[in-house]
C-alpha atoms as a PDB file:
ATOM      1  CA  UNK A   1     -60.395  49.957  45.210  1.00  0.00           C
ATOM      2  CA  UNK A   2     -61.050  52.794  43.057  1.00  0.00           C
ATOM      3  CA  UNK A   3     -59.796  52.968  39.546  1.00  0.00           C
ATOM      4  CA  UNK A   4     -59.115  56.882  39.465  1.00  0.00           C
ATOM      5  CA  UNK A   5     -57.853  56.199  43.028  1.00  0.00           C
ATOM      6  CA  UNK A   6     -55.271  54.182  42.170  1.00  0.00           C
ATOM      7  CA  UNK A   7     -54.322  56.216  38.847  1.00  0.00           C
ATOM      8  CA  UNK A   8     -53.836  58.910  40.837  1.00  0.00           C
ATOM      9  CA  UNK A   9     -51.866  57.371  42.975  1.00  0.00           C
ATOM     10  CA  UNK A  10     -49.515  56.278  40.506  1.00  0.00           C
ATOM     11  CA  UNK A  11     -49.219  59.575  39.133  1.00  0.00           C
ATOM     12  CA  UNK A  12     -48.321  61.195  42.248  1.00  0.00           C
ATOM     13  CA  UNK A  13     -45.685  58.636  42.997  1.00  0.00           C
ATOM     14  CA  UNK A  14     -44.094  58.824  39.749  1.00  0.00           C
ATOM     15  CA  UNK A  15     -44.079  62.808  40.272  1.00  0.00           C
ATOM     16  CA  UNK A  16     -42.380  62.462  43.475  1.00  0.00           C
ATOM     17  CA  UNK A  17     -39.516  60.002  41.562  1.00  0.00           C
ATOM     18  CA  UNK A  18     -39.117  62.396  38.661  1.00  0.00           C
ATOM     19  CA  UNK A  19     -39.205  65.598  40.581  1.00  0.00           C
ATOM     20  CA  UNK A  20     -36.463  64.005  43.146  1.00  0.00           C
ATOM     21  CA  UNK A  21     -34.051  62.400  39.887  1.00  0.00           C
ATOM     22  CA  UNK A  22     -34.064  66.124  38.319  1.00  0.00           C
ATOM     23  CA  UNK A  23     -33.290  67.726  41.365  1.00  0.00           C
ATOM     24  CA  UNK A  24     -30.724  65.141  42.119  1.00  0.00           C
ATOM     25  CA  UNK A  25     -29.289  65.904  38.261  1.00  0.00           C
ATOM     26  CA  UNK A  26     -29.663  69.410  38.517  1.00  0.00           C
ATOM     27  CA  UNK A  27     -27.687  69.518  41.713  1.00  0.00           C
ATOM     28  CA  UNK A  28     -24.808  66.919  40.342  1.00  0.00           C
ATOM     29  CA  UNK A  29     -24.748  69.036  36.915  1.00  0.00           C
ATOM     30  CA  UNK A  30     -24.188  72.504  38.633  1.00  0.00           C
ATOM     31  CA  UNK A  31     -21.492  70.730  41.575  1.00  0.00           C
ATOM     32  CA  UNK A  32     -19.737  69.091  38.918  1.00  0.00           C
ATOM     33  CA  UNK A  33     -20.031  71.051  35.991  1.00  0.00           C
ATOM     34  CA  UNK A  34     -16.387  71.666  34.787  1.00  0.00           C
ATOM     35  CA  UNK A  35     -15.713  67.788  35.385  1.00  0.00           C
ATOM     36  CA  UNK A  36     -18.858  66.702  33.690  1.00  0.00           C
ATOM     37  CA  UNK A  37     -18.364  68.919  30.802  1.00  0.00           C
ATOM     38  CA  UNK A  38     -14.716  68.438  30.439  1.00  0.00           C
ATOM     39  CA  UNK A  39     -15.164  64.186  30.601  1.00  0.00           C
ATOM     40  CA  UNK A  40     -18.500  64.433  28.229  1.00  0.00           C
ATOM     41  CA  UNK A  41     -16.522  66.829  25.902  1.00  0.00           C
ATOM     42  CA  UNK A  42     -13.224  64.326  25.359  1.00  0.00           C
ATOM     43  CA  UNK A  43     -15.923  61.280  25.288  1.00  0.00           C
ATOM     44  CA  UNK A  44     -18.652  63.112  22.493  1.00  0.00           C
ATOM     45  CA  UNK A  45     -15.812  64.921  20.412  1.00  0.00           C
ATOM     46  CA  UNK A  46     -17.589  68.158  21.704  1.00  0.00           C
ATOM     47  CA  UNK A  47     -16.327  71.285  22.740  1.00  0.00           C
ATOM     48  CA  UNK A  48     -16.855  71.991  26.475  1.00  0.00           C
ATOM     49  CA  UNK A  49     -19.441  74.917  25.686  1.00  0.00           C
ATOM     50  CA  UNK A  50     -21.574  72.797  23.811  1.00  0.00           C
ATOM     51  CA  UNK A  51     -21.712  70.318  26.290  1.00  0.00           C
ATOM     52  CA  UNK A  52     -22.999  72.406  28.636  1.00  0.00           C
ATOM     53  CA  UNK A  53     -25.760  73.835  26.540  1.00  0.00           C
ATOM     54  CA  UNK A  54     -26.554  69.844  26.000  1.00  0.00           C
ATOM     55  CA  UNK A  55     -27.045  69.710  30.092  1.00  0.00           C
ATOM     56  CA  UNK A  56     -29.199  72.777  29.882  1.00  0.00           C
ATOM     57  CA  UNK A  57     -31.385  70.976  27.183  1.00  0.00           C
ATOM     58  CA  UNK A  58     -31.605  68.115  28.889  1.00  0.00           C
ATOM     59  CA  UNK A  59     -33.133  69.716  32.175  1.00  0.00           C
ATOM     60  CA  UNK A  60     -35.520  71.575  30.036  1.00  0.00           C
ATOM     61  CA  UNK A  61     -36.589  68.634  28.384  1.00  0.00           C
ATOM     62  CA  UNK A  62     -36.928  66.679  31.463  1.00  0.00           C
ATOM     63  CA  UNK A  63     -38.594  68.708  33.230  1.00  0.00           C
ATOM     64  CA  UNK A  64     -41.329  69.418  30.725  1.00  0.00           C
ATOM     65  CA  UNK A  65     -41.695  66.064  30.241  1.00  0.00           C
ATOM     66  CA  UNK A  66     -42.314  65.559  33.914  1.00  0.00           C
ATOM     67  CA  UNK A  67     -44.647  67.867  33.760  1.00  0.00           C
ATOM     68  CA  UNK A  68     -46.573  66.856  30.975  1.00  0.00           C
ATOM     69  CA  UNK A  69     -46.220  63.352  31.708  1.00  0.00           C
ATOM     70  CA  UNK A  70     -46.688  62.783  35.266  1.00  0.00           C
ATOM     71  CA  UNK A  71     -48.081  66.653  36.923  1.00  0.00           C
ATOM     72  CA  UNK A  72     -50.436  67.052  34.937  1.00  0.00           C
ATOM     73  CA  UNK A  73     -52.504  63.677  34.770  1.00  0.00           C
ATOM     74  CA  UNK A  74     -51.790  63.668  38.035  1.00  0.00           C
ATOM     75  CA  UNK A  75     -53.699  67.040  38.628  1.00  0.00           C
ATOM     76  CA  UNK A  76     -56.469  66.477  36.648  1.00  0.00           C
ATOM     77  CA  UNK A  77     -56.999  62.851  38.497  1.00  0.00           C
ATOM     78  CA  UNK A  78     -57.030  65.208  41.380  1.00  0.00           C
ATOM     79  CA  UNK A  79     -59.827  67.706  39.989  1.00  0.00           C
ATOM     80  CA  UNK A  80     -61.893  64.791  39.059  1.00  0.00           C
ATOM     81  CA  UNK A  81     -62.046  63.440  42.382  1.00  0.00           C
END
């Protein structure tokens, strides 16, 4: 079997996963927000506000690293083939 074959492989697979656990946490974030943020505030010593802008960093910073980390090798493993 074919090295870049199976790289790429990998790389789609593990784009699938990532894409389908940020969807899953951006979904459970917005459907749960004032119980999330309220629970995460009395846990962290935070005020609710700032917990939320801590969700909205987190899904930015997820999702670039997704796409750094798994779309893009991915797509170049694609290009090369």
């Amino acid at each position: 079997m074919d090295t870049i074959e199976v790289a790429r492989t990998f790389f789609g697979w593990c784009s699938v996963i990532n894409i389908g656990l940020l969807a899953f946490s951006t979904i459970m974030l917005i459907a749960m927000r004032d119980f999330s943020s309220r629970l995460h505030a009395k846990m962290f010593g935070l005020d609710e506000s700032d917990a939320l802008r801590a969700y909205f960093a987190y899904l930015a910073n997820y999702k670039i690293a997704v796409i750094v980390l798994n779309i893009v090798p991915w797509l170049a493993l694609v290009l090369m083939g």
